[in-house]
C-alpha atoms as a PDB file:
ATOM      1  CA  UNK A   1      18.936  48.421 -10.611  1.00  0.00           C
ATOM      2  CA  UNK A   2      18.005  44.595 -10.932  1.00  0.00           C
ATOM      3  CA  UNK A   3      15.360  43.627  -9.291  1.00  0.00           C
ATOM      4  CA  UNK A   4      15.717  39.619  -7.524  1.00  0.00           C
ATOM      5  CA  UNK A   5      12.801  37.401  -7.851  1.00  0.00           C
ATOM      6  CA  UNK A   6      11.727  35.609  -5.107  1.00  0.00           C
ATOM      7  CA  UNK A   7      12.039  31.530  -5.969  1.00  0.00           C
ATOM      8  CA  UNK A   8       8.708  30.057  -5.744  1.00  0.00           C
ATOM      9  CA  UNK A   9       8.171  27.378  -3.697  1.00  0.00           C
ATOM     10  CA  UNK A  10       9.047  24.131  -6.036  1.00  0.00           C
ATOM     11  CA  UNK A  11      12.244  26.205  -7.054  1.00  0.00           C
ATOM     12  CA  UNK A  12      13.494  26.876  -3.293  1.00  0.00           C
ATOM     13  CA  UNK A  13      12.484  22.778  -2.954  1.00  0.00           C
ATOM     14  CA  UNK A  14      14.453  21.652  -5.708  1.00  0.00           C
ATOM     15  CA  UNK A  15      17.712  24.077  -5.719  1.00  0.00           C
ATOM     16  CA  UNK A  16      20.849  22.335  -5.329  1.00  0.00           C
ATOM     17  CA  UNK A  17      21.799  23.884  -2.278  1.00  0.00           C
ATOM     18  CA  UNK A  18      20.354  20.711  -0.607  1.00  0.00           C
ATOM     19  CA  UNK A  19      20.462  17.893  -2.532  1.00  0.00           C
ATOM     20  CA  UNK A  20      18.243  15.468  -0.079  1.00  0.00           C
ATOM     21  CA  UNK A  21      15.147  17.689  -0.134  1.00  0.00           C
ATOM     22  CA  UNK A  22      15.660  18.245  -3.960  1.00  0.00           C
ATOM     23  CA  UNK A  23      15.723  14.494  -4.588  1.00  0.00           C
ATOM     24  CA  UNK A  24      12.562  13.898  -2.512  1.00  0.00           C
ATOM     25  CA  UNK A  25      10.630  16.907  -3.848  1.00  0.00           C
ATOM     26  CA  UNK A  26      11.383  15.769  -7.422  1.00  0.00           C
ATOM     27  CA  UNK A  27      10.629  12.025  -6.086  1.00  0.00           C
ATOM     28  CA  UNK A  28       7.281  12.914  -4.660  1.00  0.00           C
ATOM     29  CA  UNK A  29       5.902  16.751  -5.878  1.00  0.00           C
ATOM     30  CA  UNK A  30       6.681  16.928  -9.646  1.00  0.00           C
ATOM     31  CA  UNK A  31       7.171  14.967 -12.676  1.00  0.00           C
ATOM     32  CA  UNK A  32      10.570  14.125 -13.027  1.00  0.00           C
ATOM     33  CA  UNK A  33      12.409  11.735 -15.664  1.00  0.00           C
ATOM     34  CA  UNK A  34      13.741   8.324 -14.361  1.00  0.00           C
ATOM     35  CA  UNK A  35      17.388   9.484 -15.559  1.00  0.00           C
ATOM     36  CA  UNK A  36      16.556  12.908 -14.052  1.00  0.00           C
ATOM     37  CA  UNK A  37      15.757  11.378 -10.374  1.00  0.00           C
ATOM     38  CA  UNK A  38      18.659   8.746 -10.741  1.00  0.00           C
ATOM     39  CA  UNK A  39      21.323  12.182 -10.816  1.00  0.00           C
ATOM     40  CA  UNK A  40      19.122  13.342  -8.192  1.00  0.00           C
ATOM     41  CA  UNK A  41      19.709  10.444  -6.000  1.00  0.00           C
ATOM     42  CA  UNK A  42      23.644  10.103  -6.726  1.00  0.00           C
ATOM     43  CA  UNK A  43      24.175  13.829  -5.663  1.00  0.00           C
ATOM     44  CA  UNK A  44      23.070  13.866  -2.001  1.00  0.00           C
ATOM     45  CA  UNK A  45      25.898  12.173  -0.354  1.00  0.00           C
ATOM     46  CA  UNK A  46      27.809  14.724  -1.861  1.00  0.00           C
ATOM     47  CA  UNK A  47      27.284  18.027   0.275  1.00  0.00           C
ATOM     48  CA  UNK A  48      24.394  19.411   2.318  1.00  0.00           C
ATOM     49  CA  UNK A  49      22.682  17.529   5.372  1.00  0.00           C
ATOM     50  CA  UNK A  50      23.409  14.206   4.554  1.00  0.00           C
ATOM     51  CA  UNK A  51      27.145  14.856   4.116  1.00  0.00           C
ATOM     52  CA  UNK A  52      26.969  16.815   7.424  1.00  0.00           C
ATOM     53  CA  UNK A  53      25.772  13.750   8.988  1.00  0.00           C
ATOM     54  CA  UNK A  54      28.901  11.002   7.555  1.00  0.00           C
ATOM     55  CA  UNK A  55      31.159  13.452   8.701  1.00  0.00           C
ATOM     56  CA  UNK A  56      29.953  13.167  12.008  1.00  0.00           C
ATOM     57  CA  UNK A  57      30.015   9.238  11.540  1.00  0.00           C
ATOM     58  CA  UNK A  58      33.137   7.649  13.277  1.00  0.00           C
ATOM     59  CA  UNK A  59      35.690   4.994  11.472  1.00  0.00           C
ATOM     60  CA  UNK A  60      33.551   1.628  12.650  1.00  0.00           C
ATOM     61  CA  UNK A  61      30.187   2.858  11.510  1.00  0.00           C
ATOM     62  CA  UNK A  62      28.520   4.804  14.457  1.00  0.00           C
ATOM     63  CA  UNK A  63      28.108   8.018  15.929  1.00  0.00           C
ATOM     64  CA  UNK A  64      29.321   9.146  18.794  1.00  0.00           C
ATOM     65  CA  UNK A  65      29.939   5.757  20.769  1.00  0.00           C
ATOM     66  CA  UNK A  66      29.953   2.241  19.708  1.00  0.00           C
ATOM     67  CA  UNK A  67      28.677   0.562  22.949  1.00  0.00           C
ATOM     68  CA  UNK A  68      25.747   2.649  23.336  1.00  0.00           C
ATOM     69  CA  UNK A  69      23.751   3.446  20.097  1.00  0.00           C
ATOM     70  CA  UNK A  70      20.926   4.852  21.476  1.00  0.00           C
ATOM     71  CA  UNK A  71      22.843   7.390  23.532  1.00  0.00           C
ATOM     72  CA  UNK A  72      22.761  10.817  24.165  1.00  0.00           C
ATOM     73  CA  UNK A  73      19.516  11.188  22.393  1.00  0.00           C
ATOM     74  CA  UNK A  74      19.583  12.769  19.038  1.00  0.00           C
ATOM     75  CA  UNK A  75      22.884  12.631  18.164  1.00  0.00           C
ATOM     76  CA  UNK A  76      23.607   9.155  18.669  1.00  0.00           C
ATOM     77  CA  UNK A  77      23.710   6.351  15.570  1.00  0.00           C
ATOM     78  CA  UNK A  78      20.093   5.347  16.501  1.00  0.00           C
ATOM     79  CA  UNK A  79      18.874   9.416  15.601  1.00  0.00           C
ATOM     80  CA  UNK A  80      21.110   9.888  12.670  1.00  0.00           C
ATOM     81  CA  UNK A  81      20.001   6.541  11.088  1.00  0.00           C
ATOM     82  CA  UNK A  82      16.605   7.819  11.175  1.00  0.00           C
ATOM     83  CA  UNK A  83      17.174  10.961   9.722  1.00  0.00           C
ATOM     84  CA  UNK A  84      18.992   9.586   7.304  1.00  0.00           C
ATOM     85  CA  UNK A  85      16.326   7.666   6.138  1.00  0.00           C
ATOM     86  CA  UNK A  86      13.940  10.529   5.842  1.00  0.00           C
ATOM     87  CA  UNK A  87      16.708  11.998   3.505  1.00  0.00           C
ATOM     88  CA  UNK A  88      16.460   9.813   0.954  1.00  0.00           C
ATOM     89  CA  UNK A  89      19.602   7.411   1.006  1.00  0.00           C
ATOM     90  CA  UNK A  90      19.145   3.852   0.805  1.00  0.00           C
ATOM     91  CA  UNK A  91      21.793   0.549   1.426  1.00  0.00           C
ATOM     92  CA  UNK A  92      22.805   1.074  -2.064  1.00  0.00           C
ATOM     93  CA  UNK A  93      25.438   3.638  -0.443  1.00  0.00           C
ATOM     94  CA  UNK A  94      27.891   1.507   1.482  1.00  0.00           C
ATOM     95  CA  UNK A  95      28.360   3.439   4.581  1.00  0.00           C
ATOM     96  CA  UNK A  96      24.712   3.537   5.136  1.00  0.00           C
ATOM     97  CA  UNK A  97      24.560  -0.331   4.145  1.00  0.00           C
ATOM     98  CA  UNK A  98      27.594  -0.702   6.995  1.00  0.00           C
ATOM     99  CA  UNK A  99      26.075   1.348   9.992  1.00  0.00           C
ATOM    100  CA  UNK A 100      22.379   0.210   9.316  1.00  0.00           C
ATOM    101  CA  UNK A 101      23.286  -3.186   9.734  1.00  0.00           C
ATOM    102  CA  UNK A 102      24.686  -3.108  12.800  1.00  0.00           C
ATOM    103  CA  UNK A 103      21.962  -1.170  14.030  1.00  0.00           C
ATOM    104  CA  UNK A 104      19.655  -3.905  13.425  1.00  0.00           C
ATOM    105  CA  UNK A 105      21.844  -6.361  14.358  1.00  0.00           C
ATOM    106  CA  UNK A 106      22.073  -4.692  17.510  1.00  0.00           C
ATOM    107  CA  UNK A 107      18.777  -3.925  18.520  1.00  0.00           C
ATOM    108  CA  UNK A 108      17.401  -6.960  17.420  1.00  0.00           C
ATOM    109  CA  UNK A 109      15.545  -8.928  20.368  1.00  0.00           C
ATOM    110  CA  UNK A 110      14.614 -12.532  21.269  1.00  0.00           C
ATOM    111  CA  UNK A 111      10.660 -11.774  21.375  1.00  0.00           C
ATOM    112  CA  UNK A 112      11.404 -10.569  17.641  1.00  0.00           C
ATOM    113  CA  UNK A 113      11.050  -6.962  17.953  1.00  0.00           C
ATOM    114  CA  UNK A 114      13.846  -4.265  18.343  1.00  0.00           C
ATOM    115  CA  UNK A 115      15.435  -2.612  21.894  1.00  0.00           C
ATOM    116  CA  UNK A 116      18.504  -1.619  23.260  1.00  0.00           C
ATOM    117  CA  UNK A 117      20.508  -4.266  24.168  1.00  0.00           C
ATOM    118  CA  UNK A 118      20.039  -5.908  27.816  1.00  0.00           C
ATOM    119  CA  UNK A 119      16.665  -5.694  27.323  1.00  0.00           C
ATOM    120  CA  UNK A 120      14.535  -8.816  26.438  1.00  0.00           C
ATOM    121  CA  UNK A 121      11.212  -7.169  25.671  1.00  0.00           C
ATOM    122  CA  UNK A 122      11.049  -5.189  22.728  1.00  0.00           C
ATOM    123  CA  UNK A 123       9.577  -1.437  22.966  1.00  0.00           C
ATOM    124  CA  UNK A 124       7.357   0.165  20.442  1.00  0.00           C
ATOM    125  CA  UNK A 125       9.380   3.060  19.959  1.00  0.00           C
ATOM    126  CA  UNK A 126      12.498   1.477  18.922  1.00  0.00           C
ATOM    127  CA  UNK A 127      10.460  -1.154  17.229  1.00  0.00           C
ATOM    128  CA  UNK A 128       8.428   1.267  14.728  1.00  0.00           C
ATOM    129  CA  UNK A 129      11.455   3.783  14.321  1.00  0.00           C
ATOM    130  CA  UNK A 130      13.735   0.640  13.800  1.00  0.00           C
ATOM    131  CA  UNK A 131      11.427  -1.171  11.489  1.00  0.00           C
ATOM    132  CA  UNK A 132      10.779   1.920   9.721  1.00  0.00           C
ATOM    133  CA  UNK A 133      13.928   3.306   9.045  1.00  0.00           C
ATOM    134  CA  UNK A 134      15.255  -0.036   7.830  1.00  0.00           C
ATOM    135  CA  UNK A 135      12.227  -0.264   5.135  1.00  0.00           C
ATOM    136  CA  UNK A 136      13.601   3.140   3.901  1.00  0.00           C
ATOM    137  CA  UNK A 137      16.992   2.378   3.454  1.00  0.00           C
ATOM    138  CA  UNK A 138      15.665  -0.966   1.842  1.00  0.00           C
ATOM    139  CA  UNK A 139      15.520  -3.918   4.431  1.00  0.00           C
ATOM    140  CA  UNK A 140      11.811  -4.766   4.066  1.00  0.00           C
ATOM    141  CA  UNK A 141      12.895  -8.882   2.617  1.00  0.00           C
ATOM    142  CA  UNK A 142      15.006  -8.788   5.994  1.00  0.00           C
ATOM    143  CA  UNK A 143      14.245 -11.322   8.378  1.00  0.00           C
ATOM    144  CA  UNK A 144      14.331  -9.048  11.366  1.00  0.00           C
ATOM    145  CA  UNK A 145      12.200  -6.408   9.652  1.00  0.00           C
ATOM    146  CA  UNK A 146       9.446  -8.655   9.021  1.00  0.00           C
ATOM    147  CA  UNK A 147       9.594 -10.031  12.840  1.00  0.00           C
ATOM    148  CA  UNK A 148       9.220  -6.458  14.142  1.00  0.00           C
ATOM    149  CA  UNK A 149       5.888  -5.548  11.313  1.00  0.00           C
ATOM    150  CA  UNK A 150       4.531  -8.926  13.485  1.00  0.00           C
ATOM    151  CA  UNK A 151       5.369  -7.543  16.742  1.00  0.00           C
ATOM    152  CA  UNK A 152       3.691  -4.555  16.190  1.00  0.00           C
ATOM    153  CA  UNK A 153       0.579  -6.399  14.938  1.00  0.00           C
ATOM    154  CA  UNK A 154       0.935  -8.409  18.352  1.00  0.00           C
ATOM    155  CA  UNK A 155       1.417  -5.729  20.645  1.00  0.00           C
ATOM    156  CA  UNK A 156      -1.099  -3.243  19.938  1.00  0.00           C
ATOM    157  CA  UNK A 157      -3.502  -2.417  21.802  1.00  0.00           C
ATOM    158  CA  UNK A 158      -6.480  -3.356  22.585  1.00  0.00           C
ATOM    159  CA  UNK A 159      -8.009   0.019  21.481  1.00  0.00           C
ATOM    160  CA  UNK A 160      -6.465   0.174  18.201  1.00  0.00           C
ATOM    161  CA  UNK A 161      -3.132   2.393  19.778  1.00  0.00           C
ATOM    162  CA  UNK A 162       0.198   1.292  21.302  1.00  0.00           C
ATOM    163  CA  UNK A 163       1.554   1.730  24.458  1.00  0.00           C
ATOM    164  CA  UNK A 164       4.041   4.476  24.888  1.00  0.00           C
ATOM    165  CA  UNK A 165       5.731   5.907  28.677  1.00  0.00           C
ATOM    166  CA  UNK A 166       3.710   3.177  29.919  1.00  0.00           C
ATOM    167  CA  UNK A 167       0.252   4.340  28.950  1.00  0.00           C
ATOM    168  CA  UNK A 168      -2.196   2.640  27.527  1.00  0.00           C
ATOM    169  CA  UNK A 169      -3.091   2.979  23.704  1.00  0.00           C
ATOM    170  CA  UNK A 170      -2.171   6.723  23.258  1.00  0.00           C
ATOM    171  CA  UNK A 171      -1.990   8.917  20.914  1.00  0.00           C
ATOM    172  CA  UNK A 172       1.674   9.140  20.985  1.00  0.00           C
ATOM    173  CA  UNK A 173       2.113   6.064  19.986  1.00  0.00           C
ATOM    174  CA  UNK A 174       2.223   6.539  16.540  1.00  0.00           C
ATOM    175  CA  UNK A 175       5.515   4.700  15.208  1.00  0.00           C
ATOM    176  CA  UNK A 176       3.745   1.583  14.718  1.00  0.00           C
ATOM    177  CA  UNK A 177       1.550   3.466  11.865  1.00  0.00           C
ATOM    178  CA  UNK A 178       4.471   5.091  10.438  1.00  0.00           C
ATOM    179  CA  UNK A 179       6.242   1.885  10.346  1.00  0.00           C
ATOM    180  CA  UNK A 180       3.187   0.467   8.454  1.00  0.00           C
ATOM    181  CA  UNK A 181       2.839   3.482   6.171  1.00  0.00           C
ATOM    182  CA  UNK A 182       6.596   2.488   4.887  1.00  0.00           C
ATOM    183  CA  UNK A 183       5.844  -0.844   4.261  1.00  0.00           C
ATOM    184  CA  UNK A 184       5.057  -1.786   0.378  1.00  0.00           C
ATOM    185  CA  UNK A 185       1.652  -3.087   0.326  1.00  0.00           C
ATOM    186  CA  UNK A 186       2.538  -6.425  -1.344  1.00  0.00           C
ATOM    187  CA  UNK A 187       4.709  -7.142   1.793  1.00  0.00           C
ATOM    188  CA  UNK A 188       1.847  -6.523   4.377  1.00  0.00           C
ATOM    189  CA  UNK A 189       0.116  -9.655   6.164  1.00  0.00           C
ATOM    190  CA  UNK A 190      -3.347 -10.568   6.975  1.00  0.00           C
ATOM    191  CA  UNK A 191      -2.021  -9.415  10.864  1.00  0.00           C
ATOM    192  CA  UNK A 192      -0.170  -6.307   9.339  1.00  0.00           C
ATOM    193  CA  UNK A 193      -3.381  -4.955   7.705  1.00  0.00           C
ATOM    194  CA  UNK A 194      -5.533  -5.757  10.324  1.00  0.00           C
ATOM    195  CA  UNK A 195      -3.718  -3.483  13.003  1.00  0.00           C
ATOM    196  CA  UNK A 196      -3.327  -0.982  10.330  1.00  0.00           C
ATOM    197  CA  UNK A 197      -6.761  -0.728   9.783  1.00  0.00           C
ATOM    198  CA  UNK A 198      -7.560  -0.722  13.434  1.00  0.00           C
ATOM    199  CA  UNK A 199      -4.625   2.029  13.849  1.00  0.00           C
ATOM    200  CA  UNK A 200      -6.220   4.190  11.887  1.00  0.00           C
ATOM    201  CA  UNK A 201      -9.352   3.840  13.098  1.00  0.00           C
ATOM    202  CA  UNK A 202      -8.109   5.037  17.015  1.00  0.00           C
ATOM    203  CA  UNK A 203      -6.395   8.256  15.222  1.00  0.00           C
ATOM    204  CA  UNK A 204      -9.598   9.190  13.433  1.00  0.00           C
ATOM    205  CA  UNK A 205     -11.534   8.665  15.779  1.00  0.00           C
ATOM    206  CA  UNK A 206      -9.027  11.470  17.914  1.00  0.00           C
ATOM    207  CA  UNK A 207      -9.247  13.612  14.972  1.00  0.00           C
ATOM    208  CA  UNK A 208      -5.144  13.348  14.812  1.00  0.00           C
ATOM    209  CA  UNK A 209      -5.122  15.900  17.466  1.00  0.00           C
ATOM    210  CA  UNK A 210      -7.503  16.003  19.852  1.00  0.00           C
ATOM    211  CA  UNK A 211      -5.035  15.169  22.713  1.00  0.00           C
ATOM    212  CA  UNK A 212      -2.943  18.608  22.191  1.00  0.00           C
ATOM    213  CA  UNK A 213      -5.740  20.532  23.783  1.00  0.00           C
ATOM    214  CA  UNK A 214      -3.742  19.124  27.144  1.00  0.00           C
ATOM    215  CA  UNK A 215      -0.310  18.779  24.937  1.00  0.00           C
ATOM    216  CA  UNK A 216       0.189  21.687  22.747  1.00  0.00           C
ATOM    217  CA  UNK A 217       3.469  20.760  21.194  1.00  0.00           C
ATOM    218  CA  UNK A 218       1.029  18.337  19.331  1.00  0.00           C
ATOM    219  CA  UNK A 219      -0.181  21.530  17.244  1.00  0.00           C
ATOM    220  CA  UNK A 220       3.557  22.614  16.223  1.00  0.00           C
ATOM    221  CA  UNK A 221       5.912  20.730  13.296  1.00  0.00           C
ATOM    222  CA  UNK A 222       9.335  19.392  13.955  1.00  0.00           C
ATOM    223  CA  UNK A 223      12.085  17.972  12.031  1.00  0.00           C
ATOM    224  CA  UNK A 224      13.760  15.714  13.081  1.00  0.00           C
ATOM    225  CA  UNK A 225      10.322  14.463  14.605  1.00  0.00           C
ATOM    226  CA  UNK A 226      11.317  10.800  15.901  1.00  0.00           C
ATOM    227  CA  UNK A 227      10.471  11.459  19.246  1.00  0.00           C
ATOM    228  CA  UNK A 228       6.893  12.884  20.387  1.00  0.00           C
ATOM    229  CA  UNK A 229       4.010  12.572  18.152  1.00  0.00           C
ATOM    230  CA  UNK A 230       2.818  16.092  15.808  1.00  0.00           C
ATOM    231  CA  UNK A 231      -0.116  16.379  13.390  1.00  0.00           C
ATOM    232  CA  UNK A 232       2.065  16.857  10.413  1.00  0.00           C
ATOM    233  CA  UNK A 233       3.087  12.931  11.748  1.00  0.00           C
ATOM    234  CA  UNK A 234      -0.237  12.029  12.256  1.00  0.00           C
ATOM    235  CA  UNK A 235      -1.402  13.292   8.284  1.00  0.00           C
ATOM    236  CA  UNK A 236       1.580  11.794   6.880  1.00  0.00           C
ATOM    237  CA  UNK A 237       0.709   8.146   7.743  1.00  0.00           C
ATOM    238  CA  UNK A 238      -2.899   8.708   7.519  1.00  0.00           C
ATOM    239  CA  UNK A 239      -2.612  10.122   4.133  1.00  0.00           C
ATOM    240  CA  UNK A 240       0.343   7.627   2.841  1.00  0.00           C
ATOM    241  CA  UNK A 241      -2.610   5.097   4.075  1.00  0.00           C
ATOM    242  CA  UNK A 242      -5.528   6.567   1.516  1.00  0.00           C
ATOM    243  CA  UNK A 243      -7.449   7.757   4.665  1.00  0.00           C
ATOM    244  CA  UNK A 244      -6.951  11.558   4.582  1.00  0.00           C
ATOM    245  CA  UNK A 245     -10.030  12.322   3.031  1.00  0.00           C
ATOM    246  CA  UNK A 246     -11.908  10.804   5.755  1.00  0.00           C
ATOM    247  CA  UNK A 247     -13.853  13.649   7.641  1.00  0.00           C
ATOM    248  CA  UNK A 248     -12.451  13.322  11.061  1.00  0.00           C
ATOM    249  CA  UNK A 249      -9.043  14.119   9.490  1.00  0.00           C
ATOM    250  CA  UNK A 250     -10.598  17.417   8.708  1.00  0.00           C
ATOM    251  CA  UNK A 251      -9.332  19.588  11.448  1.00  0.00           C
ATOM    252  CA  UNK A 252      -5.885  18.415  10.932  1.00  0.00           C
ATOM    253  CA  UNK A 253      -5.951  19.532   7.480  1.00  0.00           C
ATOM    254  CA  UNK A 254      -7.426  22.711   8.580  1.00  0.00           C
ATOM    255  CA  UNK A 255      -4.123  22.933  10.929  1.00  0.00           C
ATOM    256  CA  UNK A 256      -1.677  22.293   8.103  1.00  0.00           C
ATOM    257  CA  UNK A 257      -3.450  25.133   6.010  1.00  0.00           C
ATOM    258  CA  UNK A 258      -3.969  27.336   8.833  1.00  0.00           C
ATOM    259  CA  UNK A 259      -0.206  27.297   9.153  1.00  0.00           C
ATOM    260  CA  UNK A 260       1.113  27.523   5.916  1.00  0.00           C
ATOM    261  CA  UNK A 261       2.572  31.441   5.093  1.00  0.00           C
ATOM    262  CA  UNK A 262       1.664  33.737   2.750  1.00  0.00           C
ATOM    263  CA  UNK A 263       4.651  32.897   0.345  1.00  0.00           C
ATOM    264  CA  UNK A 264       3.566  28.755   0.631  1.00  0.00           C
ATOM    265  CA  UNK A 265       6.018  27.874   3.043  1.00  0.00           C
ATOM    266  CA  UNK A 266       5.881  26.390   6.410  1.00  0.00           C
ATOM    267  CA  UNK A 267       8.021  27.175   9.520  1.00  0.00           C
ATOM    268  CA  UNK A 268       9.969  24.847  11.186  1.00  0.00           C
ATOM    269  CA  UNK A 269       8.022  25.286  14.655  1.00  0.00           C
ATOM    270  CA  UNK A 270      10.399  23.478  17.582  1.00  0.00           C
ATOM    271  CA  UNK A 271      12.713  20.947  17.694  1.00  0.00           C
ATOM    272  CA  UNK A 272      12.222  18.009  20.032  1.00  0.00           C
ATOM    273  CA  UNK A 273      12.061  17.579  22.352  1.00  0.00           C
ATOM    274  CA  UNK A 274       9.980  20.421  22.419  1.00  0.00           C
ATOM    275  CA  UNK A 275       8.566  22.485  25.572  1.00  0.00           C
ATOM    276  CA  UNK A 276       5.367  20.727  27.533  1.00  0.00           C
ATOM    277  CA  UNK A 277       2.569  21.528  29.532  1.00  0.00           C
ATOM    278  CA  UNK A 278       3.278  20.790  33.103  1.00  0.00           C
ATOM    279  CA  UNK A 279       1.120  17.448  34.361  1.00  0.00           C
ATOM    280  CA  UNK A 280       1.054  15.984  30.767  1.00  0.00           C
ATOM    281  CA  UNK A 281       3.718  13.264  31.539  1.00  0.00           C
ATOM    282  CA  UNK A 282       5.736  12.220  34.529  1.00  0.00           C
ATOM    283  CA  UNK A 283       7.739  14.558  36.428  1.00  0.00           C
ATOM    284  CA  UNK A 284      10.718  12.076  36.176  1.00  0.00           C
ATOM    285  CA  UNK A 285      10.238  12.704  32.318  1.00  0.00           C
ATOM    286  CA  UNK A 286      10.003  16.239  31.954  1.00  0.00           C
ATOM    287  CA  UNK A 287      13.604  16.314  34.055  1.00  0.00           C
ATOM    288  CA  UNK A 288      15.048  13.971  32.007  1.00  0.00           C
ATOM    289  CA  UNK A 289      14.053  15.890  28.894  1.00  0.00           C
ATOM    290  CA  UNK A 290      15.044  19.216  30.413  1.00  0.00           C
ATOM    291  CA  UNK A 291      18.817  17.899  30.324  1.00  0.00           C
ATOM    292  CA  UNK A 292      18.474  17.065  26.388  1.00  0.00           C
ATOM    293  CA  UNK A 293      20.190  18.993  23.342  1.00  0.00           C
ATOM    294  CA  UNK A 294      18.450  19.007  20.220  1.00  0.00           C
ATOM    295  CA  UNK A 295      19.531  18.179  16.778  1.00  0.00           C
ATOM    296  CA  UNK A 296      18.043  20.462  14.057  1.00  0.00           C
ATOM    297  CA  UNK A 297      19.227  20.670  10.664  1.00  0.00           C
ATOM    298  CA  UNK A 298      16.906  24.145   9.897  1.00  0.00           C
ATOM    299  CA  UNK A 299      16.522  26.981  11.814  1.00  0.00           C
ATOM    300  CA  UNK A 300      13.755  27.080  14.507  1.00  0.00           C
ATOM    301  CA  UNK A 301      11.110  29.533  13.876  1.00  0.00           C
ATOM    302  CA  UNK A 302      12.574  29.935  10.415  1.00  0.00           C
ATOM    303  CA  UNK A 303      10.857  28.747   6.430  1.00  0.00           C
ATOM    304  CA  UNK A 304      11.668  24.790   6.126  1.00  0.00           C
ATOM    305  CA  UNK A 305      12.174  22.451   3.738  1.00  0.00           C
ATOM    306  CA  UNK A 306      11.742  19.612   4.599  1.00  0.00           C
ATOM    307  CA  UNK A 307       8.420  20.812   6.644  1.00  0.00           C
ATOM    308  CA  UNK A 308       7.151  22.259   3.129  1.00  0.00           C
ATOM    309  CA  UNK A 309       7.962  19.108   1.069  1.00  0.00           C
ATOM    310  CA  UNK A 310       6.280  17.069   3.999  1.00  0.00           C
ATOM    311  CA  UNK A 311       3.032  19.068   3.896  1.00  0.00           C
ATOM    312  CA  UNK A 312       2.852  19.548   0.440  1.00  0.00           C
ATOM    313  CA  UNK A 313       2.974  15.417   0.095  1.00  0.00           C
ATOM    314  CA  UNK A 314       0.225  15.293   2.269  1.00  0.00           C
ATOM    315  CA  UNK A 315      -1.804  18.012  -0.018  1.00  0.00           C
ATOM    316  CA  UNK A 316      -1.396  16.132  -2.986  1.00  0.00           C
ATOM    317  CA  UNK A 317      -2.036  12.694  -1.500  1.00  0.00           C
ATOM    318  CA  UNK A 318      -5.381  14.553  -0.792  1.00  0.00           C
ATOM    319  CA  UNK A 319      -5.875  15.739  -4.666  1.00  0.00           C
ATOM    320  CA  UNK A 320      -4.953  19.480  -3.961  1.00  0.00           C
ATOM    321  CA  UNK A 321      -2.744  21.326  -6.906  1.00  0.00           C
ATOM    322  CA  UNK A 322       1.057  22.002  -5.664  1.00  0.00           C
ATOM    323  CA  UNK A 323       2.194  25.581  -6.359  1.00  0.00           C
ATOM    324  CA  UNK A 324       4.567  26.340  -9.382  1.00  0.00           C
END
């Protein structure tokens, strides 16, 4: 009788089975040849998540309708561009050149940030997932782009955060940090670096999660994750910023570990929107989100990929050994 092996971790990341998550663990986890991440980078398109995604992508470059981009949440061209660009795929592909571009073109506002349009303010949601997602695919030299980093810079808060379901500075506003994270340091400004510093300053100073003793969905790991704030969020962007080793980023860590299984994978927790504590936001929210279908590309409650390759990034930006 033959007896299978179980793959170990860095050979369940980099099977072919999904090309995206092999691309990126090769990218970011191990040492992998230029002409070896090149093939790696050609193949994704080709099946797996990514092709699941352009097949869902309509004739004129959008998902689902063309005169509402934002719309119905999660499935809509705003929510696949983003997970596209957490996949690995850049403008160099043409249909993701076509339908990122009139993304920005369409969100793009007057005060210089991005929104839906009809609006004339800018929002920090859509401006740090915008602005972010277009870095990925490879806009950073845009015009627009850099208008939204100095939006960000202009609208934060006084206390370091950004305003999000009209509060003030909280926690859950993280997508101006993750925008910031993306950005190539040689393109940041004087006004750039100075809210970054000051961004990271109001998360460490909340230890990354100290709010999810009222909002527990805080303490759980979702992918996609462009919606509500998680720790694995928070660790990414304070780790892609060389602050993970400061102490108050200690109990996040001891999350991330805490969570990890015995055969060094993680769990995809919830998709988002995920459950909530009753009184933690509006009442006029949590009915709205109630009425919301989720898009997961994993199994809930089931060993993830791209949750592993996330937190294993963050333990090697913080000088831990990767398993074999």
């Amino acid at each position: 009788m033959v007896v299978s092996r179980m793959k170990t971790v860095m050979e369940w990341l980099t099977e072919p089975a999904e090309p995206s998550v092999r691309y990126l663990a090769m990218r970011d986890l191990t040492e992998s040849s230029p002409g070896d991440l090149r093939q790696a980078r050609e193949r994704i398109p080709a099946k797996g998540w990514v092709k699941k995604i352009f097949d869902m992508r309509l004739p004129d470059g959008y998902w689902v309708e063309k005169s509402d981009l934002y719309r119905p949440k999660f499935f809509s061209t705003n929510w696949m561009l983003l997970t596209l660009s957490d996949l690995g795929v850049t403008r160099e592909i043409p249909w993701v050149a076509e339908s990122a571009e009139l993304w920005r073109d369409t969100f793009a506002r007057p005060d210089g940030g991005f929104d839906m349009p009809g609006n004339e303010k800018s929002e920090l949601c859509l401006v740090g997932n915008t602005a972010r997602g277009l870095v990925k695919f490879g806009y950073e030299d845009d015009p627009r782009v850099k208008s939204a980093f100095l939006w960000l810079a202009r609208n934060q808060a006084p206390n370091g955060g950004w305003d999000c379901f009209g509060r003030n500075g909280v926690i859950d506003g993280w997508e101006g940090m993750s925008a910031f994270a993306e950005l190539p340091r040689q393109k940041w400004t004087r006004s750039v670096k100075r809210a970054a510093d000051r961004g990271l300053e109001f998360y460490l100073e909340r230890r990354l999660l100290r709010e999810g003793r009222r909002y527990d969905p805080w303490f759980r790991f979702h992918f996609p994750y462009h919606y509500f704030y998680d720790a694995l969020v928070g660790l990414e962007f304070v780790t892609a910023l060389g602050a993970g080793s400061d102490p108050r980023a200690a109990g996040a860590v001891g999350l991330l570990k805490k969570k990890r299984r015995s055969d060094g994978r993680w769990l995809l927790d919830a998709a988002q929107p995920d459950a909530m504590n009753a009184g933690t936001i509006p009442k006029s929210l949590q009915e709205y989100i109630k009425k919301l279908r989720p898009f997961t590309l994993e199994g809930v409650g089931k060993p993830s990929k791209m949750i592993t390759f996330r937190a294993l990034r963050v333990l090697k930006r913080l000088g831990e050994s990767l398993p074999g």
